[in-house]
PDB file of N, CA and C in Angstrom:
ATOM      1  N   UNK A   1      31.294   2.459  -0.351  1.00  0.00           N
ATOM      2  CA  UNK A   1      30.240   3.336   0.109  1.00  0.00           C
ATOM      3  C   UNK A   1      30.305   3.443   1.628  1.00  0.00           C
ATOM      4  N   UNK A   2      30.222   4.408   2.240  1.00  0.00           N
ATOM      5  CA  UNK A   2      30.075   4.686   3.830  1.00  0.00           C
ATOM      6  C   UNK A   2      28.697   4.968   4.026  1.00  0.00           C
ATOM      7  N   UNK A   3      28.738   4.515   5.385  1.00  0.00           N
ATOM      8  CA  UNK A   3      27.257   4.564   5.948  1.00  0.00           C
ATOM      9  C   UNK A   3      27.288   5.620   6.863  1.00  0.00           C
ATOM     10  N   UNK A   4      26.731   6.496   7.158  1.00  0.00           N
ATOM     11  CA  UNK A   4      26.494   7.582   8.345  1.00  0.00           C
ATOM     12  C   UNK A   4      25.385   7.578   9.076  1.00  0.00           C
ATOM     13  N   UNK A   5      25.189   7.209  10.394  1.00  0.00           N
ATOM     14  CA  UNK A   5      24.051   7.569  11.091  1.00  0.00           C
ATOM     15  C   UNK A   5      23.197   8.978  11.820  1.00  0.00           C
ATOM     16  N   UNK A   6      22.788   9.125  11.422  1.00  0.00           N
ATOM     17  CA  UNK A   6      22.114  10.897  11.814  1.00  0.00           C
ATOM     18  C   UNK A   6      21.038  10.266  13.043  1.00  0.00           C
ATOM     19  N   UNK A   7      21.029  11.109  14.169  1.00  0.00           N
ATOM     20  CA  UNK A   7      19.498  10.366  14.906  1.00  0.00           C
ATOM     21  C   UNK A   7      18.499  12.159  14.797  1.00  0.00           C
ATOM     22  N   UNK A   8      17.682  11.301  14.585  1.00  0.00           N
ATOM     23  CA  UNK A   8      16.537  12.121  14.153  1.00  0.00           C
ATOM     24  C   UNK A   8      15.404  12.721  14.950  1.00  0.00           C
ATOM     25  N   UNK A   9      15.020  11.220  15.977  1.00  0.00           N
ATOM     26  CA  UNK A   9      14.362  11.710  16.946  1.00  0.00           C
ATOM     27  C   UNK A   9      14.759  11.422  18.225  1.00  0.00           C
ATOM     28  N   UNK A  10      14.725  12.146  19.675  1.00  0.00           N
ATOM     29  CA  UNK A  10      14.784  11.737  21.011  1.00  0.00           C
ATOM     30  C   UNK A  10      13.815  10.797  21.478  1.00  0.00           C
ATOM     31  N   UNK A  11      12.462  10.694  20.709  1.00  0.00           N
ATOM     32  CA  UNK A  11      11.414   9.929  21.635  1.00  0.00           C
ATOM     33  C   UNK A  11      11.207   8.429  21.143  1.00  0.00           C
ATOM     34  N   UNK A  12      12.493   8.005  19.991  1.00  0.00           N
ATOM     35  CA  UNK A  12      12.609   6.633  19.076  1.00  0.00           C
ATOM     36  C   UNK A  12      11.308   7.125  18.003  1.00  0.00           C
ATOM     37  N   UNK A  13      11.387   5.964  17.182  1.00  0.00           N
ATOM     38  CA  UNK A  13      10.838   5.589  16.119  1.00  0.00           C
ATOM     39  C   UNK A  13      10.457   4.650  15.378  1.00  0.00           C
ATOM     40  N   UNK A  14       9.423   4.502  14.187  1.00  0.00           N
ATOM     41  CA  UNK A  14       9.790   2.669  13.905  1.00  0.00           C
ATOM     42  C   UNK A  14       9.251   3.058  12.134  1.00  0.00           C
ATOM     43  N   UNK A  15       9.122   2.317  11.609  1.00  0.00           N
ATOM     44  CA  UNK A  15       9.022   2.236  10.413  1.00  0.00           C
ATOM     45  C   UNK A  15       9.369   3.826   9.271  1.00  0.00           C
ATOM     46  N   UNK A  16      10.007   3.902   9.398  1.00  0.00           N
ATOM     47  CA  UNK A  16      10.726   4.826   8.545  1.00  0.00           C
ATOM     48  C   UNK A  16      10.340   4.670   7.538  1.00  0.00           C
ATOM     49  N   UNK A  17      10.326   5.724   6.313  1.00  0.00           N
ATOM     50  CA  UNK A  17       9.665   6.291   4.928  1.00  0.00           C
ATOM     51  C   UNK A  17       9.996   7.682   4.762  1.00  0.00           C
ATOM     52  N   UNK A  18      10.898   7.916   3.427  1.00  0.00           N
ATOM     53  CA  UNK A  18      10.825   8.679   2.656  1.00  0.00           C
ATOM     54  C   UNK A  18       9.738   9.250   2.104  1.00  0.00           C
ATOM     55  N   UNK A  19       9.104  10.608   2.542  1.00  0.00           N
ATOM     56  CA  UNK A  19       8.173  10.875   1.596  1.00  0.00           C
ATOM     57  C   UNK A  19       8.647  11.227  -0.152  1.00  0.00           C
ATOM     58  N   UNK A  20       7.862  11.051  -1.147  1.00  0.00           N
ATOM     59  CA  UNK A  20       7.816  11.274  -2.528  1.00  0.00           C
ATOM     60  C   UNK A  20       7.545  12.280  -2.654  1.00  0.00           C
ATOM     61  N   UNK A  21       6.760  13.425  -1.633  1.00  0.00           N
ATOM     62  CA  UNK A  21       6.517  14.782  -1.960  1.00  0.00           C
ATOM     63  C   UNK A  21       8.000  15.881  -2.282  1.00  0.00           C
ATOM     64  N   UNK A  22       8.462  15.332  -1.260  1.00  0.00           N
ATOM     65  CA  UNK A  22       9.830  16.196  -1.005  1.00  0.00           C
ATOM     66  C   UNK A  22      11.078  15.970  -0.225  1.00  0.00           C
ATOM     67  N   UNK A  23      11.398  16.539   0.570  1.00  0.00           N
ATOM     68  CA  UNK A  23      12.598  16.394   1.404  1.00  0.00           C
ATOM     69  C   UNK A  23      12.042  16.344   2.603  1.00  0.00           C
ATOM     70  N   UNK A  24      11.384  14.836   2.715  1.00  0.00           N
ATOM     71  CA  UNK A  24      10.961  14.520   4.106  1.00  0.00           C
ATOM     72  C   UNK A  24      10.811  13.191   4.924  1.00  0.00           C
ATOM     73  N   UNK A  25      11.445  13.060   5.646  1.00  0.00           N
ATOM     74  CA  UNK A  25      11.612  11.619   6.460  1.00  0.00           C
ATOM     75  C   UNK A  25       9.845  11.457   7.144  1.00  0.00           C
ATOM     76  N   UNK A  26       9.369  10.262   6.776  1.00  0.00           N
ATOM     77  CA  UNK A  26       8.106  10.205   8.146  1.00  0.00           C
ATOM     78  C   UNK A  26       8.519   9.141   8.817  1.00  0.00           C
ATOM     79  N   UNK A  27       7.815   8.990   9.685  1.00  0.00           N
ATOM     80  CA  UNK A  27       7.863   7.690  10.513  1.00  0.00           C
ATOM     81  C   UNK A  27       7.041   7.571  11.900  1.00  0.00           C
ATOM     82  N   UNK A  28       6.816   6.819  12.571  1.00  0.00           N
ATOM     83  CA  UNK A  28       6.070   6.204  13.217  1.00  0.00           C
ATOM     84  C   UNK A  28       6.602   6.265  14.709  1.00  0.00           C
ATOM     85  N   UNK A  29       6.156   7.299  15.676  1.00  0.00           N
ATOM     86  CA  UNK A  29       6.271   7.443  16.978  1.00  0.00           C
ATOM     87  C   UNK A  29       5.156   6.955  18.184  1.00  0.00           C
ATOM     88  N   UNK A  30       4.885   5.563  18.547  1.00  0.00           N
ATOM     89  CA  UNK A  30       3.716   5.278  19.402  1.00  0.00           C
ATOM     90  C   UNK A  30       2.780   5.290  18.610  1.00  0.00           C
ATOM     91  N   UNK A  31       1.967   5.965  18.770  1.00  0.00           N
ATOM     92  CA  UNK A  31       0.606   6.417  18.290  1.00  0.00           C
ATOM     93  C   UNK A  31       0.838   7.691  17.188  1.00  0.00           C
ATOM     94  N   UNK A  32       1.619   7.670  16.694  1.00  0.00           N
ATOM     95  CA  UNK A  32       1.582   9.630  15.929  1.00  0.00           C
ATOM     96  C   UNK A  32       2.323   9.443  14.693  1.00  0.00           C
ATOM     97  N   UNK A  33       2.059  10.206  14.109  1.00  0.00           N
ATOM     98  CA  UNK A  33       2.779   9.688  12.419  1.00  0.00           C
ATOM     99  C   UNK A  33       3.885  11.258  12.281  1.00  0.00           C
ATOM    100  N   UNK A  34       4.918  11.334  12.488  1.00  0.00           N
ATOM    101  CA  UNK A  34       5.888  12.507  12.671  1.00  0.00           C
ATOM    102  C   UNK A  34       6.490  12.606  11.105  1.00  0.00           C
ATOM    103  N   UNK A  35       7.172  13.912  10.786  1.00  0.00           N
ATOM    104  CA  UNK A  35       7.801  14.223   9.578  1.00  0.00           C
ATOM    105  C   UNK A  35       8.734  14.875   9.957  1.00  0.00           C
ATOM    106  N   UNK A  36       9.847  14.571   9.337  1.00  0.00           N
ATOM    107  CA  UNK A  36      10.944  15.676   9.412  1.00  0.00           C
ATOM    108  C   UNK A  36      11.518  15.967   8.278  1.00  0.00           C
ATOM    109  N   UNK A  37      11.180  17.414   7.935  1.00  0.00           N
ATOM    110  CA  UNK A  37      12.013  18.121   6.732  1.00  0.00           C
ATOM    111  C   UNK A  37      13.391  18.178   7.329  1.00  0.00           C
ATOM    112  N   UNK A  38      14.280  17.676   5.607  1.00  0.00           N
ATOM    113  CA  UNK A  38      15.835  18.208   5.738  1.00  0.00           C
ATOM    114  C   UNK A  38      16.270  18.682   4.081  1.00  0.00           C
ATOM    115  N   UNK A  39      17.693  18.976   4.440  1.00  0.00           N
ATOM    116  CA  UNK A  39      18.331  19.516   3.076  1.00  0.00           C
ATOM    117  C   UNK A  39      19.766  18.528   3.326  1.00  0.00           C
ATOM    118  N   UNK A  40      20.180  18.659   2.360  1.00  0.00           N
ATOM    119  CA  UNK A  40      21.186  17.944   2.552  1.00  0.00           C
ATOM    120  C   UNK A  40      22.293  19.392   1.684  1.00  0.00           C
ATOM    121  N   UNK A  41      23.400  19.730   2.185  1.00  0.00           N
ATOM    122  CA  UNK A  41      24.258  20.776   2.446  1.00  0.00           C
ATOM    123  C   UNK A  41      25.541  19.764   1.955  1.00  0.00           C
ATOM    124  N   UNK A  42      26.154  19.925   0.642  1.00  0.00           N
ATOM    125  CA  UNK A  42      27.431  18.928   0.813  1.00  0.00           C
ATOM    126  C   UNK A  42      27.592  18.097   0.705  1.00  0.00           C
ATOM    127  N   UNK A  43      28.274  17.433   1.774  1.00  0.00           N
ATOM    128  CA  UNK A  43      28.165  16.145   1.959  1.00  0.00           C
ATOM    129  C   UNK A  43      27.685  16.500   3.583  1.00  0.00           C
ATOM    130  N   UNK A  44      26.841  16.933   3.695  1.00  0.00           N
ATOM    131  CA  UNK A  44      26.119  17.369   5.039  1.00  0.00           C
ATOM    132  C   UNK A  44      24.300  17.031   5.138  1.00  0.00           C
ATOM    133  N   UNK A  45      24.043  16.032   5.869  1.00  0.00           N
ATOM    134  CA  UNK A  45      22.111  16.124   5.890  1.00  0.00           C
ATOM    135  C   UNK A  45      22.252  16.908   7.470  1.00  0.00           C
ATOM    136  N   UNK A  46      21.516  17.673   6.980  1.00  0.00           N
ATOM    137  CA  UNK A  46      20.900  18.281   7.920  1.00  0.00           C
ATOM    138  C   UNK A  46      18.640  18.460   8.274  1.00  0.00           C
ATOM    139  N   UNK A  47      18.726  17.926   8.931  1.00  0.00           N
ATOM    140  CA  UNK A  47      17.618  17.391   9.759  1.00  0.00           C
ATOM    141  C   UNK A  47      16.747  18.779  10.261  1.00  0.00           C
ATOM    142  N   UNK A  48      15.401  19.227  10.521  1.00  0.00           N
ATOM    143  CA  UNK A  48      14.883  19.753  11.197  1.00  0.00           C
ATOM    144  C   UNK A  48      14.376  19.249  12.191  1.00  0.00           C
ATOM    145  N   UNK A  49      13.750  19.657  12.978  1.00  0.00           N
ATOM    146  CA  UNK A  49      13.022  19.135  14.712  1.00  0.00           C
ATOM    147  C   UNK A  49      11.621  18.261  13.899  1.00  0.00           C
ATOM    148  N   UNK A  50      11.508  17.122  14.186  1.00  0.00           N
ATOM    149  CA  UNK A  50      10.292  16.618  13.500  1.00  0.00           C
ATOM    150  C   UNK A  50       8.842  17.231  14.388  1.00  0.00           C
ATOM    151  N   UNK A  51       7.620  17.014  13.583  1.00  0.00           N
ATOM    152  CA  UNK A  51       6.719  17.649  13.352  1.00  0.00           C
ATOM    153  C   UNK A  51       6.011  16.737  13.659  1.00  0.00           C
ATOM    154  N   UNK A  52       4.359  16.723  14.083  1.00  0.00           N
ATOM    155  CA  UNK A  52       3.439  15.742  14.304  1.00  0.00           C
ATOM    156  C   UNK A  52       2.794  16.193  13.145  1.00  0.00           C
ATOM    157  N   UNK A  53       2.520  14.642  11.823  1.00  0.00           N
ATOM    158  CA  UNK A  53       1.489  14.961  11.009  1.00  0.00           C
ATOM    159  C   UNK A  53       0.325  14.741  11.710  1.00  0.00           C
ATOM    160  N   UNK A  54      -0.011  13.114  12.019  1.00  0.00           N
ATOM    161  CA  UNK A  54      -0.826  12.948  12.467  1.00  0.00           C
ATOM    162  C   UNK A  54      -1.228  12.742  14.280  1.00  0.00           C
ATOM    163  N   UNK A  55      -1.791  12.753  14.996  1.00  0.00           N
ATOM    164  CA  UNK A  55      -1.785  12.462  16.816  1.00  0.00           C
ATOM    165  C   UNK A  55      -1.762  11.426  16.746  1.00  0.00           C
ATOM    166  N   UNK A  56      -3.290  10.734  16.671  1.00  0.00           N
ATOM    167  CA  UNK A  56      -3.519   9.635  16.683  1.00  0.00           C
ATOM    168  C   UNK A  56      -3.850   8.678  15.862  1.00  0.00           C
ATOM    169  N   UNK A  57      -2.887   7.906  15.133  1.00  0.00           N
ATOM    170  CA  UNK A  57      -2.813   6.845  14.016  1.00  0.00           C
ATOM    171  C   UNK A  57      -4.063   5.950  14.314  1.00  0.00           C
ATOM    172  N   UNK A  58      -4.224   5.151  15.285  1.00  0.00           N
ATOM    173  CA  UNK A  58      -5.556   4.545  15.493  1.00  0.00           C
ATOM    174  C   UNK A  58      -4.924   3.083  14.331  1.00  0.00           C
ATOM    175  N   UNK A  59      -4.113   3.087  13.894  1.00  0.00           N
ATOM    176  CA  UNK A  59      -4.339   1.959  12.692  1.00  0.00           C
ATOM    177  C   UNK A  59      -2.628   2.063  12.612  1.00  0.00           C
ATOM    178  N   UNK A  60      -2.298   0.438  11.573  1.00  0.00           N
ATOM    179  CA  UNK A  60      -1.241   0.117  10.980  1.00  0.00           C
ATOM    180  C   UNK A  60      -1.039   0.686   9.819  1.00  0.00           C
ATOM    181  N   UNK A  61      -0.149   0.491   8.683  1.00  0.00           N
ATOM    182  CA  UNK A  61       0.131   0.706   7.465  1.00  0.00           C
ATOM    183  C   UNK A  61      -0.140   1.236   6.984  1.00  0.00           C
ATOM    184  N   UNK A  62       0.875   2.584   7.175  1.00  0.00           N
ATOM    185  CA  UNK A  62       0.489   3.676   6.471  1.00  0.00           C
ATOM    186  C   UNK A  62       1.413   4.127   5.522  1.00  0.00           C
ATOM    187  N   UNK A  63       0.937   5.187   4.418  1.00  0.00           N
ATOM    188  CA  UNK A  63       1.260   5.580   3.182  1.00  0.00           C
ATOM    189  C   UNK A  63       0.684   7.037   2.872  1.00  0.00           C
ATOM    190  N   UNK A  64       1.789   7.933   2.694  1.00  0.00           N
ATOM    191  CA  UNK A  64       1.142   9.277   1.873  1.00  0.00           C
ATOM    192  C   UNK A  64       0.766   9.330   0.746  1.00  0.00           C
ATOM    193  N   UNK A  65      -0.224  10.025   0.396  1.00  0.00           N
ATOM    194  CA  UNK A  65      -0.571  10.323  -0.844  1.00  0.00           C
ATOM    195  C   UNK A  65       0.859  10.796  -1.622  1.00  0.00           C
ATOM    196  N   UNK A  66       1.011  10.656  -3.033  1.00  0.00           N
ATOM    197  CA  UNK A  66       2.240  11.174  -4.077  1.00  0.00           C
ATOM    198  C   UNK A  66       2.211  12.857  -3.552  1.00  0.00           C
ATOM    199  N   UNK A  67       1.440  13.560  -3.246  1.00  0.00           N
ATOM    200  CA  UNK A  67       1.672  14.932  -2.954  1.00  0.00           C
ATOM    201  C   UNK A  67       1.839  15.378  -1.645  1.00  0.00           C
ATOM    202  N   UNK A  68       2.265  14.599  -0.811  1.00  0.00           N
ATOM    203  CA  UNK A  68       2.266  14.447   0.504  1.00  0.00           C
ATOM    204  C   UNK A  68       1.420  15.007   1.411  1.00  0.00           C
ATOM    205  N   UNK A  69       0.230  15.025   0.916  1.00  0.00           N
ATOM    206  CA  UNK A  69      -0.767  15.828   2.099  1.00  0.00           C
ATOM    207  C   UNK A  69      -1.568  15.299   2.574  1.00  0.00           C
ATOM    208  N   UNK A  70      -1.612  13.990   1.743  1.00  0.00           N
ATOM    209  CA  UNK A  70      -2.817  12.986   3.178  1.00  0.00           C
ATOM    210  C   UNK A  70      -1.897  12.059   3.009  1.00  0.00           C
ATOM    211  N   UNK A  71      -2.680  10.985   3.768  1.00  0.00           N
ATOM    212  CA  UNK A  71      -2.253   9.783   4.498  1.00  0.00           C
ATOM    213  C   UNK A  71      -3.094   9.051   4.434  1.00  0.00           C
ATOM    214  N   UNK A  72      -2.817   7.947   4.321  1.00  0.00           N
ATOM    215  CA  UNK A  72      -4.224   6.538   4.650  1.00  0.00           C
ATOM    216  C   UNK A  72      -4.227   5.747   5.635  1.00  0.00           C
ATOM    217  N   UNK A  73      -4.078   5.361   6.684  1.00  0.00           N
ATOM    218  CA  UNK A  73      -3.993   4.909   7.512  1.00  0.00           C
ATOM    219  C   UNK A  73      -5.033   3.332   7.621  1.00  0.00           C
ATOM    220  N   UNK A  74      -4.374   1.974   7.874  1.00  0.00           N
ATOM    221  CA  UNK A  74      -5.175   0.815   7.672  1.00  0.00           C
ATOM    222  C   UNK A  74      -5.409   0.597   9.281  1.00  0.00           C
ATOM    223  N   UNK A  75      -6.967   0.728   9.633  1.00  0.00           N
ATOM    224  CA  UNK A  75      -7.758   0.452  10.913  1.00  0.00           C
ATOM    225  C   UNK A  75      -8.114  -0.720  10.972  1.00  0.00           C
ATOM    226  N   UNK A  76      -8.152  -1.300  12.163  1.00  0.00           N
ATOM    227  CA  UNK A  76      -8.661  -2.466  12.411  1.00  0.00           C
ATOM    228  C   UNK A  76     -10.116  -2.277  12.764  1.00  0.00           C
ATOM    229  N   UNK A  77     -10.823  -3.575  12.566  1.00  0.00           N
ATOM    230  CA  UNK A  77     -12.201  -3.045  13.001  1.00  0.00           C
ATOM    231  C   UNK A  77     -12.583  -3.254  13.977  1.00  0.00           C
ATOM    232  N   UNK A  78     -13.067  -2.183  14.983  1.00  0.00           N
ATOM    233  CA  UNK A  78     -13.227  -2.598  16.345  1.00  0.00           C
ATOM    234  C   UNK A  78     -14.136  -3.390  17.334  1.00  0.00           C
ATOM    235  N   UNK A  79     -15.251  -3.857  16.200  1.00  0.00           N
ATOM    236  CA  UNK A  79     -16.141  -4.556  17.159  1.00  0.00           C
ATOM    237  C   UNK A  79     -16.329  -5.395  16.089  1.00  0.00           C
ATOM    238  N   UNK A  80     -17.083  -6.884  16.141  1.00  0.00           N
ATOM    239  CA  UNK A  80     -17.564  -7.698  15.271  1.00  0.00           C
ATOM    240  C   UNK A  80     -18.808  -7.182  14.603  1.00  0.00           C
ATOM    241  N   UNK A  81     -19.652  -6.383  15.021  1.00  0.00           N
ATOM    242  CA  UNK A  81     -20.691  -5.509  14.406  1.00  0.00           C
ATOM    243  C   UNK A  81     -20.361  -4.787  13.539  1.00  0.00           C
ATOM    244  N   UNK A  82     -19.243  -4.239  13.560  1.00  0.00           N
ATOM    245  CA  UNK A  82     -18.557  -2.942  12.268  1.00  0.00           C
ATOM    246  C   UNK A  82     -17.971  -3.697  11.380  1.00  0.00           C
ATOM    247  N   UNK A  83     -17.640  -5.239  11.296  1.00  0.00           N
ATOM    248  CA  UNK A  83     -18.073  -5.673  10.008  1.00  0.00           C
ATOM    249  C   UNK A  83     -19.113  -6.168   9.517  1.00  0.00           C
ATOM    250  N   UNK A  84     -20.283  -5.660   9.782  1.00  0.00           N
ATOM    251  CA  UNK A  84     -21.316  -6.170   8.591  1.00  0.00           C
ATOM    252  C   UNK A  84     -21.094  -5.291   7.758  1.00  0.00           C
ATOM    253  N   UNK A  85     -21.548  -5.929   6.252  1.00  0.00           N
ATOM    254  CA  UNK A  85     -21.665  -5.427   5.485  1.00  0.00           C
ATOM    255  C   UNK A  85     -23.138  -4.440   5.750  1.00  0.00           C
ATOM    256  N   UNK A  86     -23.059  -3.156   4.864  1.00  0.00           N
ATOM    257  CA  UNK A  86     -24.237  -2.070   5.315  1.00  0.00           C
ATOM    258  C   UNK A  86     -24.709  -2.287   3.182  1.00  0.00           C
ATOM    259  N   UNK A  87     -24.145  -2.816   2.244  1.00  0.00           N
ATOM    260  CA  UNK A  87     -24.482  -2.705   0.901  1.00  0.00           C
ATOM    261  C   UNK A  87     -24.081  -4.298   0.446  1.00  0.00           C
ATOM    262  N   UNK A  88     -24.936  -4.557  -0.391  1.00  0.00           N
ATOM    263  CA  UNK A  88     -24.966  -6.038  -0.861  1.00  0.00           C
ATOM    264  C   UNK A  88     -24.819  -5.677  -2.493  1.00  0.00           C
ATOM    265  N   UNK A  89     -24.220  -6.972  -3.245  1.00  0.00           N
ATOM    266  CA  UNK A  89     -24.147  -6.592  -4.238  1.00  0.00           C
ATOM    267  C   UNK A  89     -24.224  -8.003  -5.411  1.00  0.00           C
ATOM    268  N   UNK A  90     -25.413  -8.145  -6.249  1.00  0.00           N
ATOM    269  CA  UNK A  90     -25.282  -9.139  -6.698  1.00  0.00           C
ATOM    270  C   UNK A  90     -24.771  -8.750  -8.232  1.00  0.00           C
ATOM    271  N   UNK A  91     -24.341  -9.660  -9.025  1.00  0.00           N
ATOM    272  CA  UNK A  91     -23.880 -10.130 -10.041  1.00  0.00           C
ATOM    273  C   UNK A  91     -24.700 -10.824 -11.015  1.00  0.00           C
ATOM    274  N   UNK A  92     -25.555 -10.721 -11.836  1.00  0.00           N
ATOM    275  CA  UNK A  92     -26.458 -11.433 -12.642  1.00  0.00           C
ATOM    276  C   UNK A  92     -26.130 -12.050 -13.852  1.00  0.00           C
ATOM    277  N   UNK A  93     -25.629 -13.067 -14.164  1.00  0.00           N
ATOM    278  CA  UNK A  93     -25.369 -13.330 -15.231  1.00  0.00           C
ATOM    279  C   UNK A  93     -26.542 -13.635 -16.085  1.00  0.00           C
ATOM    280  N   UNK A  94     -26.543 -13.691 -17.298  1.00  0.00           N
ATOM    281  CA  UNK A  94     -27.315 -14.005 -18.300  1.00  0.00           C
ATOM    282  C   UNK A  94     -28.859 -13.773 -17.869  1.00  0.00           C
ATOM    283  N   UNK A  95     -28.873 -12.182 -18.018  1.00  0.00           N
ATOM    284  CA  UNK A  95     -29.942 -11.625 -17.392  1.00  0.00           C
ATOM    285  C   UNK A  95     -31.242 -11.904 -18.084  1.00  0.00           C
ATOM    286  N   UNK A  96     -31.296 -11.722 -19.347  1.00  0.00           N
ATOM    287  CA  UNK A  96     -32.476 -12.134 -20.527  1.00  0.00           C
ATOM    288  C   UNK A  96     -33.134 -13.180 -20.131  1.00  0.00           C
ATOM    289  N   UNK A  97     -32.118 -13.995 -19.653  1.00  0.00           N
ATOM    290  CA  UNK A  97     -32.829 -15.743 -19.450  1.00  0.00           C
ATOM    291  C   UNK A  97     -33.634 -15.843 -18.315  1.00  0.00           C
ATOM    292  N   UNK A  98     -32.649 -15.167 -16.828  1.00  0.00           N
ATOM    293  CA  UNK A  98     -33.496 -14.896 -16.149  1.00  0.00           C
ATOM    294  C   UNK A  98     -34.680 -14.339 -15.779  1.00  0.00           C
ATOM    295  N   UNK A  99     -35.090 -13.059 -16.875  1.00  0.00           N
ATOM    296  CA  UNK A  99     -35.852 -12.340 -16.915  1.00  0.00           C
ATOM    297  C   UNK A  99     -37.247 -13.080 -17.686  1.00  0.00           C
ATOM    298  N   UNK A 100     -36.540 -13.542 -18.197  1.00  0.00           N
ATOM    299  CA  UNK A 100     -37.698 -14.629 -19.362  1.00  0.00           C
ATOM    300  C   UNK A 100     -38.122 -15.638 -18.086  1.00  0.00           C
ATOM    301  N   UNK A 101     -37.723 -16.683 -17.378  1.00  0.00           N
ATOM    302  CA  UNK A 101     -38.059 -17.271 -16.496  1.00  0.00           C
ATOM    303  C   UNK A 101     -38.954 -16.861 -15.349  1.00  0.00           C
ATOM    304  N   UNK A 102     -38.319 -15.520 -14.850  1.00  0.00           N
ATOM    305  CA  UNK A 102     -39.524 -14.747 -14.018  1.00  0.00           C
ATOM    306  C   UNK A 102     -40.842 -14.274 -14.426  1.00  0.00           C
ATOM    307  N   UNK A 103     -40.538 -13.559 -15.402  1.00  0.00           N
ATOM    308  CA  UNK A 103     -41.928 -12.633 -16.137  1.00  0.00           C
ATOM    309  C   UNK A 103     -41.709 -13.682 -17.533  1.00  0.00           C
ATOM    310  N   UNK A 104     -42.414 -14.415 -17.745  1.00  0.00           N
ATOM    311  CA  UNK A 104     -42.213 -15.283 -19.300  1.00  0.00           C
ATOM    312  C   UNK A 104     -43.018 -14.224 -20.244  1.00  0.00           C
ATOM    313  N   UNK A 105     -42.871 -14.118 -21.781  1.00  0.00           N
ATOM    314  CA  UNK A 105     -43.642 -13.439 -22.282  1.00  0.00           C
ATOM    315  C   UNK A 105     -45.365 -13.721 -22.518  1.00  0.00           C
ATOM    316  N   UNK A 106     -45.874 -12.653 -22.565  1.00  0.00           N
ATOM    317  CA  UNK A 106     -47.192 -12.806 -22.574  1.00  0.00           C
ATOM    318  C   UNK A 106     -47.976 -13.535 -21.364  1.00  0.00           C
ATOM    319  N   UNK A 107     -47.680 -13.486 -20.209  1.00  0.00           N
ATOM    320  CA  UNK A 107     -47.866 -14.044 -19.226  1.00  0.00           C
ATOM    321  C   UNK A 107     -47.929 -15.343 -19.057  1.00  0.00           C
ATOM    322  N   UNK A 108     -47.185 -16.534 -19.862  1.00  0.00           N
ATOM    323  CA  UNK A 108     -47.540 -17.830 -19.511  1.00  0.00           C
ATOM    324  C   UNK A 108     -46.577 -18.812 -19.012  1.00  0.00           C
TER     325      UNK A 108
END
């Protein structure tokens, strides 16, 4: 098997990904999430000028949706306040019993 190197972008790059939508390289420029459509001709890839999907990533680890039109992007949280929780959520097991213990029947 031979290996061929194509360069893709002038401004570098880093984490490279195949999108699943189609015939498209993404990857990771600074801050910006870039795409480049190609075809492959032969035994020829041929590359287009990459594209800015996103400006500003703001976050690590990212992934397109299967239809390639969004993105998810994993944010860090920026202050210790933006993790509180804003919804609580309890779990009740063996609710009857409890319910019997609070309100007993017939009030006693």
């Amino acid at each position: 098997m031979v290996k061929v190197k194509f360069q893709i972008s002038n401004s570098g790059g880093n984490y490279p990904f195949w999108s699943r939508a189609g015939h498209e390289l993404v990857y990771e420029e600074g801050d910006r999430l870039m795409a480049v459509s190609y075809s492959v001709k032969g035994d020829s890839f041929v590359a287009e000028r990459p594209q800015i999907r996103i400006d500003k990533l703001g976050g690590t680890d990212i992934d397109l949706a299967p239809d390639g039109k969004r993105a998810i992007v994993l944010t860090p949280v920026a202050t210790p306040e933006a993790a509180k929780l804003e919804h609580e959520v309890t779990i009740l097991f063996n609710f009857l019993d409890e319910l019997q213990r609070k309100a007993p029947p017939n009030g006693k």
